[in-house]
Each structure stands twice: as C-alpha cells, then as structure tokens.
C-alpha atoms as a PDB file:
ATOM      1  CA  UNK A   1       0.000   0.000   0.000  1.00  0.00           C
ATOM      2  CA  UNK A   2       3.141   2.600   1.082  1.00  0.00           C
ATOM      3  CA  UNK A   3       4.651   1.456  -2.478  1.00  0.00           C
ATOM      4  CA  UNK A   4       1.184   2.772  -4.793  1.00  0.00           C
ATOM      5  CA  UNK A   5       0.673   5.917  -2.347  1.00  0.00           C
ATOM      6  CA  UNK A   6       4.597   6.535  -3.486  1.00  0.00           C
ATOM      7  CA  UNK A   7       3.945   5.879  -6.794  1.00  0.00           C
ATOM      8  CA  UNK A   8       0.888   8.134  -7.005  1.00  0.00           C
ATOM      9  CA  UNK A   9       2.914  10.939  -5.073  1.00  0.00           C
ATOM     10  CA  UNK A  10       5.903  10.454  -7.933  1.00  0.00           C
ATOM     11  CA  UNK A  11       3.191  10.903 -10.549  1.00  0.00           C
ATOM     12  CA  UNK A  12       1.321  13.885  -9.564  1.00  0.00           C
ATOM     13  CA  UNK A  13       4.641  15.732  -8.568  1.00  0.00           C
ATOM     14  CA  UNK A  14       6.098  14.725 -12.463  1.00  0.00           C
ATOM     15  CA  UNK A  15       3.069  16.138 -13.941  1.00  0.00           C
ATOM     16  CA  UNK A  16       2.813  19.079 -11.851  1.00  0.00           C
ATOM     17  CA  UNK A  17       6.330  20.037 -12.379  1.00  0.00           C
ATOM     18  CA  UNK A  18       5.562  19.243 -16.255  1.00  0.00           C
ATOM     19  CA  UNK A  19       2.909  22.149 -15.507  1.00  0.00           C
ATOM     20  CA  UNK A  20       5.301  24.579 -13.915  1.00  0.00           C
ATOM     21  CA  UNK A  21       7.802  24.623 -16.937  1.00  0.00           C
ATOM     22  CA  UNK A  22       4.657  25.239 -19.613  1.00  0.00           C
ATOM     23  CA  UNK A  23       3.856  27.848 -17.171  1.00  0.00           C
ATOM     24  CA  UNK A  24       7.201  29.281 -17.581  1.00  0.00           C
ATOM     25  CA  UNK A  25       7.505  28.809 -21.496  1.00  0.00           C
ATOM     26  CA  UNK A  26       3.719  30.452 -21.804  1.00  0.00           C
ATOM     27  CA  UNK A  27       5.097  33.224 -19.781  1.00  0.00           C
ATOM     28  CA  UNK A  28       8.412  33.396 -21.824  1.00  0.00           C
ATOM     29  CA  UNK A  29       6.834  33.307 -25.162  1.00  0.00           C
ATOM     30  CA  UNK A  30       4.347  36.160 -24.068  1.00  0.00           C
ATOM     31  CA  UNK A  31       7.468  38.485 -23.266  1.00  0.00           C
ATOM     32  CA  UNK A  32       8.957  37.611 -25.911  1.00  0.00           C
ATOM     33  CA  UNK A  33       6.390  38.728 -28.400  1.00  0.00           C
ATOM     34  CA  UNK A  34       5.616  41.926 -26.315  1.00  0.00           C
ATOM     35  CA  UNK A  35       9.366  42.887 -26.194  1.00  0.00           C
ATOM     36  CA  UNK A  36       9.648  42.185 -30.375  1.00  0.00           C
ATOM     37  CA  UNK A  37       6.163  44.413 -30.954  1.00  0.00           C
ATOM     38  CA  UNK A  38       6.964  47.168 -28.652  1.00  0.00           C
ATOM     39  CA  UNK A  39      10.366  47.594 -30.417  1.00  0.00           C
ATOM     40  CA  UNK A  40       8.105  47.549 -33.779  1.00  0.00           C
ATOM     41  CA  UNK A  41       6.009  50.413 -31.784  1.00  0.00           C
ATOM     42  CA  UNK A  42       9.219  52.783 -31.379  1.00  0.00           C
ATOM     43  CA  UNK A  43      10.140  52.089 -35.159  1.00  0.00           C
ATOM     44  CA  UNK A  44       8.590  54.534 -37.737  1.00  0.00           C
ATOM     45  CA  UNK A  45       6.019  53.498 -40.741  1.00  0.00           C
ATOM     46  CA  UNK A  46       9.021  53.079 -43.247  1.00  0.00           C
ATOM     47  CA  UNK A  47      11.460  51.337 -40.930  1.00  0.00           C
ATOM     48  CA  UNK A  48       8.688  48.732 -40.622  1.00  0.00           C
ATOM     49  CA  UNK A  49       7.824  48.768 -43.560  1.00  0.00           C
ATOM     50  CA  UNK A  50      11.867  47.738 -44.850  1.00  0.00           C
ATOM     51  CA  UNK A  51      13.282  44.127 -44.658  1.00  0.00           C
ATOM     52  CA  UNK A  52      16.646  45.538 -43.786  1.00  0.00           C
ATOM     53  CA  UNK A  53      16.036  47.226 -40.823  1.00  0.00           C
ATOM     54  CA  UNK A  54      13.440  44.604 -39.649  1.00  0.00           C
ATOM     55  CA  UNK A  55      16.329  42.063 -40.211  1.00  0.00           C
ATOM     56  CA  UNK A  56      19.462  44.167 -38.986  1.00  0.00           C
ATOM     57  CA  UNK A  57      17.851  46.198 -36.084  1.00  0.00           C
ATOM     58  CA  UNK A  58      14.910  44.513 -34.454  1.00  0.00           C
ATOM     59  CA  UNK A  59      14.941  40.691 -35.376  1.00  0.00           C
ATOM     60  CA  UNK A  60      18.943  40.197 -35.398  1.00  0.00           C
ATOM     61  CA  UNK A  61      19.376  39.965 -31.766  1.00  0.00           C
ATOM     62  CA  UNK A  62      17.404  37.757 -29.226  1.00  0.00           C
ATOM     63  CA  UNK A  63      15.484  39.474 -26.824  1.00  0.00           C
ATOM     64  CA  UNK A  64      16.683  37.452 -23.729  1.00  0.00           C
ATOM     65  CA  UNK A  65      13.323  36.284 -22.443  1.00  0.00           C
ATOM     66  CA  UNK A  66      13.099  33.285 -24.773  1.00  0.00           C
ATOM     67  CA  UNK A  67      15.511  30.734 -22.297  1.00  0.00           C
ATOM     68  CA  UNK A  68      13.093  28.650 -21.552  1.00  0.00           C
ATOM     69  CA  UNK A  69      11.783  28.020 -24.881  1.00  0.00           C
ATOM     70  CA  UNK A  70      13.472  24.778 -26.538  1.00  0.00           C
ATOM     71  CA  UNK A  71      13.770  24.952 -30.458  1.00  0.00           C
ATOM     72  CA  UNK A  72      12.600  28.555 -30.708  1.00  0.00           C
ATOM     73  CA  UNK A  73      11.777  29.605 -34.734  1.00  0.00           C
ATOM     74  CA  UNK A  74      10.667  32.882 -34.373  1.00  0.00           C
ATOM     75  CA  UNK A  75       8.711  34.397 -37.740  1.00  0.00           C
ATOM     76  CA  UNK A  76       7.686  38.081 -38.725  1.00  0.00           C
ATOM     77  CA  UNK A  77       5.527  38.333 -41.346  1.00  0.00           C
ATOM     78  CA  UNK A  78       4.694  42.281 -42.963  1.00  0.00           C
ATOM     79  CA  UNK A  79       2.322  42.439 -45.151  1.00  0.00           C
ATOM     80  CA  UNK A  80      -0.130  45.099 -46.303  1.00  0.00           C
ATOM     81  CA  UNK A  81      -3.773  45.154 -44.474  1.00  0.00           C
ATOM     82  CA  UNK A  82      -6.508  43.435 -46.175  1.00  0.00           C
ATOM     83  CA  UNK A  83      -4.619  42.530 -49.194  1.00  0.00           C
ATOM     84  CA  UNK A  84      -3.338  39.046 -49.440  1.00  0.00           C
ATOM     85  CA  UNK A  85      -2.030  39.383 -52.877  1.00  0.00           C
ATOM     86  CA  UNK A  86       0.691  41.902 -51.962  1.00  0.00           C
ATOM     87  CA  UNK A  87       3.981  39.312 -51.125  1.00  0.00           C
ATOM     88  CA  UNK A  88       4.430  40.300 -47.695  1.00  0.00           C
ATOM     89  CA  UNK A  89       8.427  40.223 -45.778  1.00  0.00           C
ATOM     90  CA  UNK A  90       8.525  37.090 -44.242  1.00  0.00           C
ATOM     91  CA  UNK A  91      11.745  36.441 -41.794  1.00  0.00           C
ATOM     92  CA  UNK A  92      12.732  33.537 -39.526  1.00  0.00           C
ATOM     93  CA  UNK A  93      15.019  33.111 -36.987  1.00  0.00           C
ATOM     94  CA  UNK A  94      15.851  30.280 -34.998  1.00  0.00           C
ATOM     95  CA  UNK A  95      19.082  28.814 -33.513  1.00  0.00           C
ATOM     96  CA  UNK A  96      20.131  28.099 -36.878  1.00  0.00           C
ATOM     97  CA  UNK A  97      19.548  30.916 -38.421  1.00  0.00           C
ATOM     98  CA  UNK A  98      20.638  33.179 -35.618  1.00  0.00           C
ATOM     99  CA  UNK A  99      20.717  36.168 -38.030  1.00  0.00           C
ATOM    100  CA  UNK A 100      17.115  35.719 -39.783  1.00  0.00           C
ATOM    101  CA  UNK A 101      16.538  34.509 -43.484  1.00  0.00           C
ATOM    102  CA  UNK A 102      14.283  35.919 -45.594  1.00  0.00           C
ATOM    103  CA  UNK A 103      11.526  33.427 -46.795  1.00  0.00           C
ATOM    104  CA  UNK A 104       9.810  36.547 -48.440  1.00  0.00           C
ATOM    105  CA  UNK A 105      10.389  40.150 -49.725  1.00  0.00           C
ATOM    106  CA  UNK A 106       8.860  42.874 -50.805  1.00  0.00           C
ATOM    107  CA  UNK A 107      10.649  46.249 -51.010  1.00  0.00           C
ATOM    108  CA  UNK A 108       7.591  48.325 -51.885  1.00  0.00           C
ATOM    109  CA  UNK A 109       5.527  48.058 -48.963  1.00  0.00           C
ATOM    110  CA  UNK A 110       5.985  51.488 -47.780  1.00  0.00           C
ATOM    111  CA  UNK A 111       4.008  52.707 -50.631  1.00  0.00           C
ATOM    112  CA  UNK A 112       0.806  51.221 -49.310  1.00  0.00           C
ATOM    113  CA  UNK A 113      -1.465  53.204 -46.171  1.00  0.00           C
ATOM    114  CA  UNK A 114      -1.770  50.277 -43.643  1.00  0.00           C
ATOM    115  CA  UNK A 115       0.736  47.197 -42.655  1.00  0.00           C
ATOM    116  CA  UNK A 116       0.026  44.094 -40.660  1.00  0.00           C
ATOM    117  CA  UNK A 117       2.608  42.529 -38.502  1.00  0.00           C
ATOM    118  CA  UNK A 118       2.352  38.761 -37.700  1.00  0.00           C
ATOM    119  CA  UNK A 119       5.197  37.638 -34.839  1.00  0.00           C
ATOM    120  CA  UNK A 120       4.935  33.895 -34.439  1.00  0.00           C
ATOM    121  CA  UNK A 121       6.981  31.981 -31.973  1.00  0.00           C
ATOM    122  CA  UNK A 122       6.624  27.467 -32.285  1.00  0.00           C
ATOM    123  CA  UNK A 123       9.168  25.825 -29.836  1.00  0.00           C
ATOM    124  CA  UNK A 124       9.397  22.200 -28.512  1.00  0.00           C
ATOM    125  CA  UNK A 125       7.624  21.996 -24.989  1.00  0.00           C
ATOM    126  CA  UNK A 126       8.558  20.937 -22.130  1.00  0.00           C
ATOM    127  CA  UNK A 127       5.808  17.467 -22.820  1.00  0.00           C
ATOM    128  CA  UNK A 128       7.739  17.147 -26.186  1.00  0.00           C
ATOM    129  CA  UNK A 129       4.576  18.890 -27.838  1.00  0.00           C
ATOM    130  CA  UNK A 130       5.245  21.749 -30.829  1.00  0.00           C
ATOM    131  CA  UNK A 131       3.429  24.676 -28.708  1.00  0.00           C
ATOM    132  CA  UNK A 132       2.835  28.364 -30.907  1.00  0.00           C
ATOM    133  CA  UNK A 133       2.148  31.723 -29.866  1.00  0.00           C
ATOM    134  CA  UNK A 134       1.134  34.792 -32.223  1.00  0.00           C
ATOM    135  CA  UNK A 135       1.000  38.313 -31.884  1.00  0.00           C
ATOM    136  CA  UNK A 136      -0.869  40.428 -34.700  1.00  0.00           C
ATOM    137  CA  UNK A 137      -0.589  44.438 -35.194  1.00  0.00           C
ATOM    138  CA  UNK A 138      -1.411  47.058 -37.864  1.00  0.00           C
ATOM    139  CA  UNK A 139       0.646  49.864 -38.658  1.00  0.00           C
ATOM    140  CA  UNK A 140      -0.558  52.937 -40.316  1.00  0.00           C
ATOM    141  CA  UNK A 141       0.927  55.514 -42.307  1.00  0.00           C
ATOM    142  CA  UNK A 142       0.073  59.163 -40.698  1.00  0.00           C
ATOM    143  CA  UNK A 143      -2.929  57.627 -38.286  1.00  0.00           C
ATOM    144  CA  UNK A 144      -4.947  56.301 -41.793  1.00  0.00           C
ATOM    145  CA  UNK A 145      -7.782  54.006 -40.507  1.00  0.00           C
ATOM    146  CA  UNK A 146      -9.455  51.482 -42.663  1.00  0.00           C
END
C-alpha cells in the first residue's frame, strides 16, 4: 500500500512540475512577443515597412526572455492590411539561423497606407509537444484608418 501511495505521489509531482515549466515557457513566449512588438512600436512606418532594418535592427538579436523556450523559430511576417495578394516580408530566426533569413520580400511596402505585422513563436515543450504563440498588429501611415 506505502509502495502505490509513493507511486501516485511520484506521478502527480512529475506532472505538476511538467505544468510549472509550460507555465514558464507560456510566460516566456508572451514576453517575448511583447518585447519584439513594442520595439516595432518605437520604429517609424518606413522602418517597418523595410526588410533591412526589420532584419538588422529589431529581429537580429534575441530578446533574452526566450531561455526557456526549446527549439525557438521565431517568424515576422509584414504584409499590407486586407490585401493578401501583396507578397508580404517574411523572416525567420531560430538557432540556426541566428541572423534571420528571408523566406519573403517585398521592397515596396511602404508605398501602401496600412501594414500588418504577424510575430509567431513554435518551440518544442517541455511534454515534447510543438506549442505556438502569435501576436498580430497594424501599422498605419500618418494615423490612416481602414
């Protein structure tokens, strides 16, 4: 009887310790996206709206909340607001691609009123399960609404 209660203790600590860390990824991946959009905020319309700067200024380094996140790939996605048939910039970065690649470009984005930013974060969890956060925003040029 002292061997199952000991086994049933083992089990509920494993899985509540399996909570904890998805706690602390949740938490990590939240940061994480509101550290990458609020240095979007501070950028202006055009320095969004360029793959260059994205890439060299904002996306090159990590932000240093993502530790706890195993496997991070890490995806920005500008495009132009309702208008899927504009290409949109599409980078990734992950720990190999440290410095992100460009799945997509576009260098004439600027010329349109209103941008949409997707940040996606997928990493491994701490159960072994792909887990995904995303973070959507729209940028406009001069305060134009839709």
């Amino acid at each position: 009887m002292a061997a199952l209660f000991g086994l049933a203790v083992f089990a509920t600590n494993s899985r509540l310790l399996v909570a904890l860390k998805t706690q602390k990824e949740s938490a990590a991946a939240t940061m994480v996206l509101q550290q990458r959009m609020e240095s979007l905020r501070g950028c202006s319309f055009t320095q969004v709206a360029t793959k260059d700067y994205l890439k060299n200024n904002i996306f090159n380094t990590p932000t240093g909340s993502e530790g706890p996140l195993g496997s991070l790939n890490e995806q920005v996605a500008v495009g132009v607001y309702g208008d899927t048939s504009v290409a949109p910039v599409v980078l990734l970065r992950n720990a190999q691609n440290p410095t992100p690649s460009e799945l997509s470009t576009n260098d004439n984005l600027a010329n349109y009123n209103l941008l949409e930013v997707d940040l996606l974060l997928q990493w491994i969890g701490a159960n072994g399960r792909t887990r995904t956060r995303q973070l959507s925003a729209i940028f406009g040029k001069g305060n134009i609404g839709p």
